[in-house]
C-alpha atoms as a PDB file:
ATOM      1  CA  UNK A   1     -29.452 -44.090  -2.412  1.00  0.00           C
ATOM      2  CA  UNK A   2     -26.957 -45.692   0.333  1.00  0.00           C
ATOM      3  CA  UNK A   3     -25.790 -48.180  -2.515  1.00  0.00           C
ATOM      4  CA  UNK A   4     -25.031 -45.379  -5.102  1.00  0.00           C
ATOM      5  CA  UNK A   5     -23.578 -43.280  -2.361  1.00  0.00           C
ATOM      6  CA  UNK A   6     -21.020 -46.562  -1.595  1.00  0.00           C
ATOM      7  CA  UNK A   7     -20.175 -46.894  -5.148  1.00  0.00           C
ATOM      8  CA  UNK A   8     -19.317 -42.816  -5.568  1.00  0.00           C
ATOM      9  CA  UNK A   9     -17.143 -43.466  -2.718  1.00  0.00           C
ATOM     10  CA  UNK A  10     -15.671 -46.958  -3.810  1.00  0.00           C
ATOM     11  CA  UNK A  11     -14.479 -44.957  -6.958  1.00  0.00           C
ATOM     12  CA  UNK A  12     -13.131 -42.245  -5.419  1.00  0.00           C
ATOM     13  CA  UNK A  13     -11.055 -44.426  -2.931  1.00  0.00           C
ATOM     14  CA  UNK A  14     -10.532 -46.835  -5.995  1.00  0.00           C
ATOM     15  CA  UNK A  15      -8.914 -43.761  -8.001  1.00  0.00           C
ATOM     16  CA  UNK A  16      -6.726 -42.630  -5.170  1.00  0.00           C
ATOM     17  CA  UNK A  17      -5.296 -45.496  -4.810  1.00  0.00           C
ATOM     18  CA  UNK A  18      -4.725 -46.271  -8.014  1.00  0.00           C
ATOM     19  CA  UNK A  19      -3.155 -42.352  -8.342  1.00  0.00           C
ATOM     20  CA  UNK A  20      -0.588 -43.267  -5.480  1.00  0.00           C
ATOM     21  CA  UNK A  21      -0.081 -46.484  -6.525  1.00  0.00           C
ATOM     22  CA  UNK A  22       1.595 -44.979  -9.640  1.00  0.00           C
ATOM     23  CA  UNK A  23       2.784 -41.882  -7.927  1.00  0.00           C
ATOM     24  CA  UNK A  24       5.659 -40.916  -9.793  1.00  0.00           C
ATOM     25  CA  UNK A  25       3.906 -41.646 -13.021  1.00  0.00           C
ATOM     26  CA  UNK A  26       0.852 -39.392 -12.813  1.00  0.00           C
ATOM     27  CA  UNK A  27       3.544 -36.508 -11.494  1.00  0.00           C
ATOM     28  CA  UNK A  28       5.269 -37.067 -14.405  1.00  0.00           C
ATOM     29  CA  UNK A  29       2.090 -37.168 -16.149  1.00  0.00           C
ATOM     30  CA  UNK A  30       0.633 -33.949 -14.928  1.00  0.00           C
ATOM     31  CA  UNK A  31       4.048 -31.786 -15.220  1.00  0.00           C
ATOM     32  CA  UNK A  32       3.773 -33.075 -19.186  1.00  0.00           C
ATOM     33  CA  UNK A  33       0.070 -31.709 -19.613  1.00  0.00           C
ATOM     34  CA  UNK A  34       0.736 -28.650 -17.080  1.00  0.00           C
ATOM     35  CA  UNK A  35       3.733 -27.742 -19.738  1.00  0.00           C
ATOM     36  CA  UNK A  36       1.794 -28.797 -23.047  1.00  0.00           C
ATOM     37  CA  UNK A  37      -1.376 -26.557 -21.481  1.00  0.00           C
ATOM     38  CA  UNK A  38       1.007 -24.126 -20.772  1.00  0.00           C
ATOM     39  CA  UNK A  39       2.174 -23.624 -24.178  1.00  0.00           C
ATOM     40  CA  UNK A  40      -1.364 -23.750 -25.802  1.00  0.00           C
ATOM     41  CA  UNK A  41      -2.751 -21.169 -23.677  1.00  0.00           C
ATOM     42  CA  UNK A  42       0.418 -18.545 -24.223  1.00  0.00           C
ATOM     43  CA  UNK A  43      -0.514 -18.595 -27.870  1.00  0.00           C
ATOM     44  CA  UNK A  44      -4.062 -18.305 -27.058  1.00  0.00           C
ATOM     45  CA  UNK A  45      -3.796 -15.250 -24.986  1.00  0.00           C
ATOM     46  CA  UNK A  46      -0.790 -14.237 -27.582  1.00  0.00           C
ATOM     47  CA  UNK A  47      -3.761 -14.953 -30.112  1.00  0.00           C
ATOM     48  CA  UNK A  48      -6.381 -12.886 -28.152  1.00  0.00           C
ATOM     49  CA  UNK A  49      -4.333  -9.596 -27.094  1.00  0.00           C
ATOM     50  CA  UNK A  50      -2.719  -9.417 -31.107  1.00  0.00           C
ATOM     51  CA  UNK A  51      -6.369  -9.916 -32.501  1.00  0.00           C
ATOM     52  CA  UNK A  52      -7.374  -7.037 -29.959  1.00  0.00           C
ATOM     53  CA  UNK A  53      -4.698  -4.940 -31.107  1.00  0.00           C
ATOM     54  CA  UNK A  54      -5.557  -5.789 -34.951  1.00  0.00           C
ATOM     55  CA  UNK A  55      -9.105  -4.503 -34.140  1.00  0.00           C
ATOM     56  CA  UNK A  56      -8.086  -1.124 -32.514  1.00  0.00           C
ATOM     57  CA  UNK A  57      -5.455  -0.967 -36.129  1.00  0.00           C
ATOM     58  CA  UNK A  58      -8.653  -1.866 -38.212  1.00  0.00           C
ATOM     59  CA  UNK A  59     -10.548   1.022 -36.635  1.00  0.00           C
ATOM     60  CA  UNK A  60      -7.455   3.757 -37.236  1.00  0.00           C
ATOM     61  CA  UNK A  61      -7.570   2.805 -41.016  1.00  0.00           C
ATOM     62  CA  UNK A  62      -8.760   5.808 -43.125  1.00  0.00           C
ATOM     63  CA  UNK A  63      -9.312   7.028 -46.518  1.00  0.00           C
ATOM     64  CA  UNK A  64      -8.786  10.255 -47.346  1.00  0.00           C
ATOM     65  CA  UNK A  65     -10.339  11.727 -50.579  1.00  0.00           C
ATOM     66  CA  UNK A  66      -9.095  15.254 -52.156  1.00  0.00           C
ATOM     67  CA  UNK A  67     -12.066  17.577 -53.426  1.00  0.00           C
ATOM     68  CA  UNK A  68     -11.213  19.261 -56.705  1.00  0.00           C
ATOM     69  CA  UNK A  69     -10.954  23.326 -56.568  1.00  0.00           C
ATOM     70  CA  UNK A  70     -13.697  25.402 -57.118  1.00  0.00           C
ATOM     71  CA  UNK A  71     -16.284  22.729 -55.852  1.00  0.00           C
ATOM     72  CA  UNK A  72     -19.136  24.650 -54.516  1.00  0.00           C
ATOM     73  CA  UNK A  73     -20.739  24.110 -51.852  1.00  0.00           C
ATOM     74  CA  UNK A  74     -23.822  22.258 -53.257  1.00  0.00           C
ATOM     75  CA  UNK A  75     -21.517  19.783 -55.169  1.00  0.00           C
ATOM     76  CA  UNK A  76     -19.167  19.350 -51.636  1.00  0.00           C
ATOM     77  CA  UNK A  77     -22.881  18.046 -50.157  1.00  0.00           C
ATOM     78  CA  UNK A  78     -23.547  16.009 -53.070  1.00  0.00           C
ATOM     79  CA  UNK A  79     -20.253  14.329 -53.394  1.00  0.00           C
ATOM     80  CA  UNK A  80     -20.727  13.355 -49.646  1.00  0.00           C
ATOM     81  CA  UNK A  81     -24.239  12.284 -50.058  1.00  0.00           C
ATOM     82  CA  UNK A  82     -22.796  10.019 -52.760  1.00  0.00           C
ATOM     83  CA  UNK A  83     -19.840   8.428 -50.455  1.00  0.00           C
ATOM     84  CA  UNK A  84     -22.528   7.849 -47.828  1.00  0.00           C
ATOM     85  CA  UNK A  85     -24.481   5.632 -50.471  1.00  0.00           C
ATOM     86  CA  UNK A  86     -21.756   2.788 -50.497  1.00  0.00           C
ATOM     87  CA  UNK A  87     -22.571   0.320 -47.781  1.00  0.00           C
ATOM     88  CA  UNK A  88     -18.607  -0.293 -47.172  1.00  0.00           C
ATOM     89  CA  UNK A  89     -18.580   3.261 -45.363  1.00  0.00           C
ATOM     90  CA  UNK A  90     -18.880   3.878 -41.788  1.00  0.00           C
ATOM     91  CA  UNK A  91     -18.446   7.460 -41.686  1.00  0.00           C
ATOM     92  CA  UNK A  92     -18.276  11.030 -43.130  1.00  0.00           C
ATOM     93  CA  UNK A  93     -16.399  14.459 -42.690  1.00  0.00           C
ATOM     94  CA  UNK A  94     -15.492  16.788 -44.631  1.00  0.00           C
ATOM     95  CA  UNK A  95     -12.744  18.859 -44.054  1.00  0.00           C
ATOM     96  CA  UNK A  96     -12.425  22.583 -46.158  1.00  0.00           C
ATOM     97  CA  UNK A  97      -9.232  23.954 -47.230  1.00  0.00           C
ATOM     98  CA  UNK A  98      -9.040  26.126 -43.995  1.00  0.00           C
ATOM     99  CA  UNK A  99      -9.611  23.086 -41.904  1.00  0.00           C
ATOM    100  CA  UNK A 100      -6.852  21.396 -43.143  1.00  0.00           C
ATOM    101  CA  UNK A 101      -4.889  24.092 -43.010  1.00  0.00           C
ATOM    102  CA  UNK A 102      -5.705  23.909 -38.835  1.00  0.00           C
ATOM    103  CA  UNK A 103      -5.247  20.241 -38.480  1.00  0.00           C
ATOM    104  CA  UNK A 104      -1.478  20.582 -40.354  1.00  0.00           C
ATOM    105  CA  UNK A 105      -0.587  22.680 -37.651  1.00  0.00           C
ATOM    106  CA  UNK A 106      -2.084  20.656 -35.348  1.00  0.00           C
ATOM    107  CA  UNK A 107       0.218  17.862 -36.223  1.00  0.00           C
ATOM    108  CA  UNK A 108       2.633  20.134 -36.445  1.00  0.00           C
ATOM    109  CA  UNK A 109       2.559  21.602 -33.047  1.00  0.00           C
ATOM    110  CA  UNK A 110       5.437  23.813 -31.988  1.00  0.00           C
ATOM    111  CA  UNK A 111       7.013  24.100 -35.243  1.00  0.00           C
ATOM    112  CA  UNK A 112       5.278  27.227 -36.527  1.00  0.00           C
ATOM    113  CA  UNK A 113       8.141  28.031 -38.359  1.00  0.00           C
ATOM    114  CA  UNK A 114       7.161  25.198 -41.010  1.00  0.00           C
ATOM    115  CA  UNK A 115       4.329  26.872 -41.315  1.00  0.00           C
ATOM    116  CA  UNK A 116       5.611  30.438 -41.767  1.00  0.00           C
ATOM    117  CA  UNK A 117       3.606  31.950 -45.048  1.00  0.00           C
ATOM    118  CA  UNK A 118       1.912  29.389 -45.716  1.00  0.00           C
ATOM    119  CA  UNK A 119      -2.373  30.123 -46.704  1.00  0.00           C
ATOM    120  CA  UNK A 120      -5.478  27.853 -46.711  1.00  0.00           C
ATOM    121  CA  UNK A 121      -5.439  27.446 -50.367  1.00  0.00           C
ATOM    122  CA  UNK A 122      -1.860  25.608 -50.677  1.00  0.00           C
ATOM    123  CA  UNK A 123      -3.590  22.412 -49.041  1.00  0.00           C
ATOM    124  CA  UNK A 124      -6.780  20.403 -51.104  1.00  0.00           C
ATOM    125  CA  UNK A 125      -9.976  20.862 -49.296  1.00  0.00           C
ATOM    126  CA  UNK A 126     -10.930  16.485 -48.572  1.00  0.00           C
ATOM    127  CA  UNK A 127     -13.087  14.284 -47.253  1.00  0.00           C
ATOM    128  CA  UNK A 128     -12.080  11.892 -44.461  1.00  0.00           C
ATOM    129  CA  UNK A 129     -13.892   8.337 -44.701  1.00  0.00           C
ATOM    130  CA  UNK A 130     -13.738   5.513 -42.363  1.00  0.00           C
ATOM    131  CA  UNK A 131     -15.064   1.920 -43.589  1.00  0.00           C
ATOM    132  CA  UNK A 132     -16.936  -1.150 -41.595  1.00  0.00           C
ATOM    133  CA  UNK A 133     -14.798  -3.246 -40.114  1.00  0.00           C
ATOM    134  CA  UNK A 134     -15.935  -6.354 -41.797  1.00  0.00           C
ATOM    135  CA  UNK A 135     -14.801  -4.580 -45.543  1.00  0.00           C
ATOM    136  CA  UNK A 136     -11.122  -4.670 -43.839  1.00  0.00           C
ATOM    137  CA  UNK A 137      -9.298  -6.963 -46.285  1.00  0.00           C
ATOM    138  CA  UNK A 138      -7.845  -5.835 -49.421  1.00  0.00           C
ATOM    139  CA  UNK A 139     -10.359  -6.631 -52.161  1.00  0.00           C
ATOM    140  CA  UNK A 140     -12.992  -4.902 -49.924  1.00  0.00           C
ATOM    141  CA  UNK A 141     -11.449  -1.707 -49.526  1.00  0.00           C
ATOM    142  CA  UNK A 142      -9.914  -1.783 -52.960  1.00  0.00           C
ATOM    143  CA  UNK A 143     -13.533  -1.656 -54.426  1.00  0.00           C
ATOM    144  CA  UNK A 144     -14.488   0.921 -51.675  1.00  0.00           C
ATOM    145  CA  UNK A 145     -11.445   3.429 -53.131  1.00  0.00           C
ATOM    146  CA  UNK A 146     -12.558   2.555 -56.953  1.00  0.00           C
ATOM    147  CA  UNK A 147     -16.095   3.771 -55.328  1.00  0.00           C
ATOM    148  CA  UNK A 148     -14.830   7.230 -54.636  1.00  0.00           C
ATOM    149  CA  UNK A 149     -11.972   7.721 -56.992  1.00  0.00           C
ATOM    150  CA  UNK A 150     -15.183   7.260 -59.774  1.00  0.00           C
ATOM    151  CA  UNK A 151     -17.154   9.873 -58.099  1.00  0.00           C
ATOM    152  CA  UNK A 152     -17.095  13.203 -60.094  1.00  0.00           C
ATOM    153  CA  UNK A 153     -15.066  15.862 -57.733  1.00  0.00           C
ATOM    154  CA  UNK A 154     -12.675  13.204 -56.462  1.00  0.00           C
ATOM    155  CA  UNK A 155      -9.458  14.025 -57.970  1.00  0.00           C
ATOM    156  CA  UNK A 156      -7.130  11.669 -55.685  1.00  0.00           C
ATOM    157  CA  UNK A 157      -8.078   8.906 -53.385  1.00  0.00           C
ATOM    158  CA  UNK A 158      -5.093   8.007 -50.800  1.00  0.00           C
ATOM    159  CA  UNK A 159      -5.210   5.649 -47.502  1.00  0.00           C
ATOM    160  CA  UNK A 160      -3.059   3.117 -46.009  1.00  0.00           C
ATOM    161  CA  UNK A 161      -2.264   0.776 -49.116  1.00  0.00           C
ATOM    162  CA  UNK A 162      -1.294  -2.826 -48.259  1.00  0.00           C
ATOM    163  CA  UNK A 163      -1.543  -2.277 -44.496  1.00  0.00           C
ATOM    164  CA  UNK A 164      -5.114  -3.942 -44.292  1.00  0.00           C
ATOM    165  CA  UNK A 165      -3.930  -6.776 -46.494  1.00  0.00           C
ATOM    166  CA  UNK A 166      -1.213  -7.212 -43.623  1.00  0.00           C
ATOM    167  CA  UNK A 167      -3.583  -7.272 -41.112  1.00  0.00           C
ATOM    168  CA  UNK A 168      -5.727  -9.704 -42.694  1.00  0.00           C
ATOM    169  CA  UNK A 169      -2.620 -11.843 -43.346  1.00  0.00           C
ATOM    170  CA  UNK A 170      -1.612 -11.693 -39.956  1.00  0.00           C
ATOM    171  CA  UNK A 171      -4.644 -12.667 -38.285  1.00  0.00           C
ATOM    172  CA  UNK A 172      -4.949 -15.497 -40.375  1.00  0.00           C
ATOM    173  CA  UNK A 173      -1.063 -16.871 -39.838  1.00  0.00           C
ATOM    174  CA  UNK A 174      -2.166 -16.271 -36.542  1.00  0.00           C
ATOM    175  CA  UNK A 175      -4.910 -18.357 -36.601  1.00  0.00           C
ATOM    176  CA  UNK A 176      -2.841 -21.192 -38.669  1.00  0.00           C
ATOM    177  CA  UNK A 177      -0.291 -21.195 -36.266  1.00  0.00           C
ATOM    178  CA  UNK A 178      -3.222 -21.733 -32.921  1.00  0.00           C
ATOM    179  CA  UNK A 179      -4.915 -24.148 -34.945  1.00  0.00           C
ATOM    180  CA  UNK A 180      -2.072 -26.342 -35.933  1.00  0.00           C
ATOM    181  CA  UNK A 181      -0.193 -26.196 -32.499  1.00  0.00           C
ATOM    182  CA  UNK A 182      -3.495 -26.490 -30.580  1.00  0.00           C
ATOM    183  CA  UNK A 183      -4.256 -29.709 -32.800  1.00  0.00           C
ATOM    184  CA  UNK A 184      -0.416 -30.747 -32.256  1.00  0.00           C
ATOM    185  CA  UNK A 185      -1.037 -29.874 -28.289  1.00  0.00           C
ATOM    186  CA  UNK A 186      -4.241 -32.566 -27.777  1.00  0.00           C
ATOM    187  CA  UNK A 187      -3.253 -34.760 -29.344  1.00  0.00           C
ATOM    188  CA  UNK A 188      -0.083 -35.124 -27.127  1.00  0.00           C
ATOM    189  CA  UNK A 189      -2.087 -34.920 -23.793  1.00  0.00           C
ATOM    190  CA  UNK A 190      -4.262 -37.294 -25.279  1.00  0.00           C
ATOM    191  CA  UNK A 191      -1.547 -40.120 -26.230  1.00  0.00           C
ATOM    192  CA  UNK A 192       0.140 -39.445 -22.986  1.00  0.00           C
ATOM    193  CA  UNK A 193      -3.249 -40.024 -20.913  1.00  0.00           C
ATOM    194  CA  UNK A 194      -4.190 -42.845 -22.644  1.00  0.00           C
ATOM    195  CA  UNK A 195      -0.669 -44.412 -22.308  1.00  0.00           C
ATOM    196  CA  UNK A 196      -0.706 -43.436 -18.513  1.00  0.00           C
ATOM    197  CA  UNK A 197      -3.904 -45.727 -17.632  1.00  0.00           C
ATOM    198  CA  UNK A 198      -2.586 -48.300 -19.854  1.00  0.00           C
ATOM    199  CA  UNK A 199       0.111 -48.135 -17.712  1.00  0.00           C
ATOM    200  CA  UNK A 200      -2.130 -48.254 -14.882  1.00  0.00           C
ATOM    201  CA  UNK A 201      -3.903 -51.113 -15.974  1.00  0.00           C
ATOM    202  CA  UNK A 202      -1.016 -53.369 -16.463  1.00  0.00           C
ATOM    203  CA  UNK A 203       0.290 -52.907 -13.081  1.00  0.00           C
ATOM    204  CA  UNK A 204      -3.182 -53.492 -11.475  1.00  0.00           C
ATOM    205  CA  UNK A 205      -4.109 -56.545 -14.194  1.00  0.00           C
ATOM    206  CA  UNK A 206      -4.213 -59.182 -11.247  1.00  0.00           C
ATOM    207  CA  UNK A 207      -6.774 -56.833  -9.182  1.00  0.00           C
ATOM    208  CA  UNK A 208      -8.795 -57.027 -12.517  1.00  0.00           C
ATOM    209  CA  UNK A 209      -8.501 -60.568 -13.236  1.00  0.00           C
ATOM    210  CA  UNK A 210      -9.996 -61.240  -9.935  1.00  0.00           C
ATOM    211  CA  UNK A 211     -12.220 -59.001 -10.391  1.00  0.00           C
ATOM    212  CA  UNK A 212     -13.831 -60.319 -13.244  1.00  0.00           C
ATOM    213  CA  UNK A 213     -13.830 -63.471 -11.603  1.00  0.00           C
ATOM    214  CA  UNK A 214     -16.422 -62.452  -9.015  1.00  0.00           C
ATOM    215  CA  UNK A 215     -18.794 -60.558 -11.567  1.00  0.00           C
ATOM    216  CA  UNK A 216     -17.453 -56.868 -11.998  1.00  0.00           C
ATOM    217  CA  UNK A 217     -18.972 -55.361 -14.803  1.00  0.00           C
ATOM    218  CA  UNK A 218     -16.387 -53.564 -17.335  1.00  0.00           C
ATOM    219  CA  UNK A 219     -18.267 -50.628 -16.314  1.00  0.00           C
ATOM    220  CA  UNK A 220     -17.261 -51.027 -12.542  1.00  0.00           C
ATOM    221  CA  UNK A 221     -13.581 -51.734 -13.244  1.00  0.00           C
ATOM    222  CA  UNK A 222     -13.748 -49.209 -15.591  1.00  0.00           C
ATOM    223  CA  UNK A 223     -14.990 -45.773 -14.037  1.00  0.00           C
ATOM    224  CA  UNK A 224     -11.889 -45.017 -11.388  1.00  0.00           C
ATOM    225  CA  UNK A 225      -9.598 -45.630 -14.466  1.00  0.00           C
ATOM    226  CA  UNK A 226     -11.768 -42.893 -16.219  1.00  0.00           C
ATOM    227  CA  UNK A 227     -11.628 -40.868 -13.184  1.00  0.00           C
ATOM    228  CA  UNK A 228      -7.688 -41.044 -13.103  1.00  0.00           C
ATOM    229  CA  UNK A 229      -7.313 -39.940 -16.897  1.00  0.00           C
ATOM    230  CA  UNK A 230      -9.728 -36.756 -16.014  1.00  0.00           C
ATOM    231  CA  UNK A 231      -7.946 -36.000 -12.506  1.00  0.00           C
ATOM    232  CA  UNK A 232      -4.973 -35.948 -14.602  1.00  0.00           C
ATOM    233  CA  UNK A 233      -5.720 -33.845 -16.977  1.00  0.00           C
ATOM    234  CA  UNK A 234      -7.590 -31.387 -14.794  1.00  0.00           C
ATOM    235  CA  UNK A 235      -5.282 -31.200 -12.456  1.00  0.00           C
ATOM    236  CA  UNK A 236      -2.158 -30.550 -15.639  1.00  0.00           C
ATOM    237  CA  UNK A 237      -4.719 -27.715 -16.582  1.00  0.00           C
ATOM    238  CA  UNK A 238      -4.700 -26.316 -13.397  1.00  0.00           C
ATOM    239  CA  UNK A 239      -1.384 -26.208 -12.946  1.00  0.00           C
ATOM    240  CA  UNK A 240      -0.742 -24.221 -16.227  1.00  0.00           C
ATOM    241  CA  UNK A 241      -2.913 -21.505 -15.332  1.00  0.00           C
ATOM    242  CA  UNK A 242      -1.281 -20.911 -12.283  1.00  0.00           C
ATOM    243  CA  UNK A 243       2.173 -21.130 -14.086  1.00  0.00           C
ATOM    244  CA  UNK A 244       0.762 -18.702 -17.205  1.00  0.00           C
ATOM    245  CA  UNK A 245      -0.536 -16.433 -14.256  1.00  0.00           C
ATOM    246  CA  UNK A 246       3.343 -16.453 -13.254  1.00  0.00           C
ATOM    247  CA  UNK A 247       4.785 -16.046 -16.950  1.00  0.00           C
ATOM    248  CA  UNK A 248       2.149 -13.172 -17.208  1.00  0.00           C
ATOM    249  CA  UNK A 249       3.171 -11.167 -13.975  1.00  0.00           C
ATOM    250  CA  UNK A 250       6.484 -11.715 -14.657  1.00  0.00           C
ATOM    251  CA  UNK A 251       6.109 -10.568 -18.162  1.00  0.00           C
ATOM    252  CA  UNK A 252       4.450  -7.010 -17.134  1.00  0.00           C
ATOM    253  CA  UNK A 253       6.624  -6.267 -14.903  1.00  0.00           C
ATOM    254  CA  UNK A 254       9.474  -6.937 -16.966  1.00  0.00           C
ATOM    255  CA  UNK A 255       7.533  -4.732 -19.971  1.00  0.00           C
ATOM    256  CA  UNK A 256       6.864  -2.074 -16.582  1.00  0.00           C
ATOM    257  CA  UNK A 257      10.497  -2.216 -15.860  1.00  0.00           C
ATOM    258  CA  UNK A 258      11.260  -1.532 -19.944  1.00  0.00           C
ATOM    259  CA  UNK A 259       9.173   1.039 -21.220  1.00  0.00           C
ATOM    260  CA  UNK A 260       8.209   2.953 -18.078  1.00  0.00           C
ATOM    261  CA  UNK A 261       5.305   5.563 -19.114  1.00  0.00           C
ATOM    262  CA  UNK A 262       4.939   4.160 -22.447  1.00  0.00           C
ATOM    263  CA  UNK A 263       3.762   0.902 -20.859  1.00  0.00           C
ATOM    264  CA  UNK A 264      -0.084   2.824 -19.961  1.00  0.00           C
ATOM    265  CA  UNK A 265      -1.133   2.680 -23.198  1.00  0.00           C
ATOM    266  CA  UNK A 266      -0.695  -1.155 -23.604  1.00  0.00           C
ATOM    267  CA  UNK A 267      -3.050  -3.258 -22.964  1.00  0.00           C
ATOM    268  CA  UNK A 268      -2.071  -6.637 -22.305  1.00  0.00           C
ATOM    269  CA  UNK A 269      -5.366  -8.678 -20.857  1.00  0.00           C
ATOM    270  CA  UNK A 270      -4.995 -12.428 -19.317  1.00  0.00           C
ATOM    271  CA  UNK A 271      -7.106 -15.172 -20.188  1.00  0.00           C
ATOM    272  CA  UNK A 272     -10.849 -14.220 -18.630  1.00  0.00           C
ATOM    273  CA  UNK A 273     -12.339 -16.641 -15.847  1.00  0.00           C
ATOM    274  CA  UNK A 274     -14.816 -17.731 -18.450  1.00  0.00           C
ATOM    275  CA  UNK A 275     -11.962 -19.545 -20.660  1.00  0.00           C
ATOM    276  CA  UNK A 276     -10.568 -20.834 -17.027  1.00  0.00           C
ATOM    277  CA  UNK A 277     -13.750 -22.236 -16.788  1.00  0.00           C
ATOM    278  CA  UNK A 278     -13.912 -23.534 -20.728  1.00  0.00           C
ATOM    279  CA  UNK A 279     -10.350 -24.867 -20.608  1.00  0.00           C
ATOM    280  CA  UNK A 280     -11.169 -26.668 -17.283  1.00  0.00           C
ATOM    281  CA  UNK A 281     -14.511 -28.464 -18.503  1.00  0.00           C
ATOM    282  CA  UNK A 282     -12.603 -29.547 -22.171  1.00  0.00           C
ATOM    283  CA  UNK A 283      -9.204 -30.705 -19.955  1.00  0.00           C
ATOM    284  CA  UNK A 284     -11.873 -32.934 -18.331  1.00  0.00           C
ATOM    285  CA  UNK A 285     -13.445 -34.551 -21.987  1.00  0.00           C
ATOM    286  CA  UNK A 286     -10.055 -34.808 -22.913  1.00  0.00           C
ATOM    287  CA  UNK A 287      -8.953 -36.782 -20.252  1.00  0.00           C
ATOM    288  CA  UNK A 288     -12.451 -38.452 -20.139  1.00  0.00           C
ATOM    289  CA  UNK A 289     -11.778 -39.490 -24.217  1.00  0.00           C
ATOM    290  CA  UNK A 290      -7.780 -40.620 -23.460  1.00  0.00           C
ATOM    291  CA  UNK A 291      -8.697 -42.885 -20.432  1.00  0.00           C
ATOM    292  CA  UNK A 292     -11.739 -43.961 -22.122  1.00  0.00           C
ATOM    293  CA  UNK A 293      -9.838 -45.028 -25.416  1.00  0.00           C
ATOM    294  CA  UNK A 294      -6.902 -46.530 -23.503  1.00  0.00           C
ATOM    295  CA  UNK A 295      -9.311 -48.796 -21.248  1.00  0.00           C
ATOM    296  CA  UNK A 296     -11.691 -49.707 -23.653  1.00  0.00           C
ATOM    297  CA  UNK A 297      -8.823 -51.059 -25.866  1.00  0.00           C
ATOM    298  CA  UNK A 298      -6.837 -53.256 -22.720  1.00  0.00           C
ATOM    299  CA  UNK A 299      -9.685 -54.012 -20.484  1.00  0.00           C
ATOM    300  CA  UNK A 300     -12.569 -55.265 -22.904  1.00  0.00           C
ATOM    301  CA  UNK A 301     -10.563 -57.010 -24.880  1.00  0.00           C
ATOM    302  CA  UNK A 302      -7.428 -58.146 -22.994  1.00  0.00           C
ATOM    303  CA  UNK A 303      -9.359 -59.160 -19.737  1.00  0.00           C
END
């Protein structure tokens, strides 16, 4: 236990060292992942509050479908048992003529004028359907419309065409875009760690040399260089939170300054402690997998 509690501390002092030693270099170093982080997790939490907002649009999506005149009654509770039957629907209501009539001037609040002589049986008596989200692409909800528009009764089938093949689209160019500049993003941090402890190792290559010559295992040498790579990182990761934390205060405010009451009803969330957590624990395999590659390449085979 004493022996494993000297060689904890023998890499720890080891990694120090070898962190001031190179100063400058791991500054540099950590400003470079703290800016490359930085950038990543904008478009993630520009990728998590436009997803968010996608899902509140999916859920205001609607169909409306007009009921012929002189439907009775009977047929109005048949044609919605039918629409109920297709798995693609969420919900039901129907609205009668005089209904519609009320939610018009609803809508049209304060303008009664519009509304001046106009009677229940100008407007179509409807139904008002909303679908599952997962149905929410265009093919989906094109089949769902056929659906009704076949059902006897249904003379007109009308909801928001094209604007859940945007949403779709957008989610996925979203998705593209976080993919390919996350990709883009690790790789960077992990050329730059890697080249950092190569770095490293060629300006301590005399400590190793001697080192070798009195028995160190590559293991030994190895783990403070490993350390360094994931103190890096870590500490880059870190340091973009804090400066997204500042880009995100800064950002509200500004949106508080610019839209005044209109800024209550958006909700613009920050990254939760959970991904903190995640993005800590993967900055830390990262910098585990640059060092790792970078050492394992100069040390076992150069020394």
């Amino acid at each position: 236990m004493i022996r494993l509690i000297e060689r904890i501390a023998y890499f720890i002092s080891t990694t120090i060292k070898g962190i001031k030693t190179n100063l400058y270099l791991n500054a540099v170093t950590v400003i470079t992942i703290a800016v490359a982080f930085l950038i990543l997790n904008i478009f993630f939490m520009i990728y998590r509050n436009v997803n968010s907002l996608l899902g509140e649009w999916k859920g205001k999506i609607k169909i409306i479908a007009y009921v012929k005149d002189g439907v009775n009654d009977q047929q109005i509770i048949i044609i919605g048992n039918q629409i109920k039957s297709n798995e693609g629907i969420n919900s039901v209501k129907y609205f009668s003529k005089q209904d519609a009539l009320n939610e018009f001037r609803k809508e049209l609040k304060g303008q009664d004028a519009i509304l001046s002589g106009i009677t229940q049986d100008v407007l179509p008596a409807y139904f008002l359907v909303t679908v599952k989200d997962s149905i929410i692409t265009g093919k989906a909800i094109g089949k769902v419309v056929s659906f009704l528009k076949g059902i006897s009764g249904i003379t007109d089938v009308q909801y928001g065409e094209g604007i859940a093949e945007r949403i779709s689209g957008l989610l996925i160019i979203v998705k593209m875009l976080g993919f390919g500049i996350g990709g883009f993003m690790l790789f960077a941090i992990f050329i730059i760690v890697s080249n950092t402890i190569r770095i490293s190792i060629f300006s301590r290559k005399d400590e190793i040399e001697i080192m070798k010559l009195v028995g160190a295992t590559n293991s030994f040498i190895e783990i403070p260089f490993i350390l360094e790579g994931m103190i890096q990182v870590v500490a880059g990761t870190g340091l973009s939170i804090v400066l997204l934390y500042l880009v995100y205060r800064i950002f509200m405010y500004k949106l508080h300054q610019n839209l005044g009451s209109l800024f209550v009803n958006i909700n613009i969330s920050f990254i939760s402690k959970e991904t903190m957590i995640a993005l800590l624990a993967c900055s830390a395999l990262l910098g585990f997998a640059g060092a790792f590659a970078s050492i394992g390449r100069f040390i076992r085979q150069s020394y």
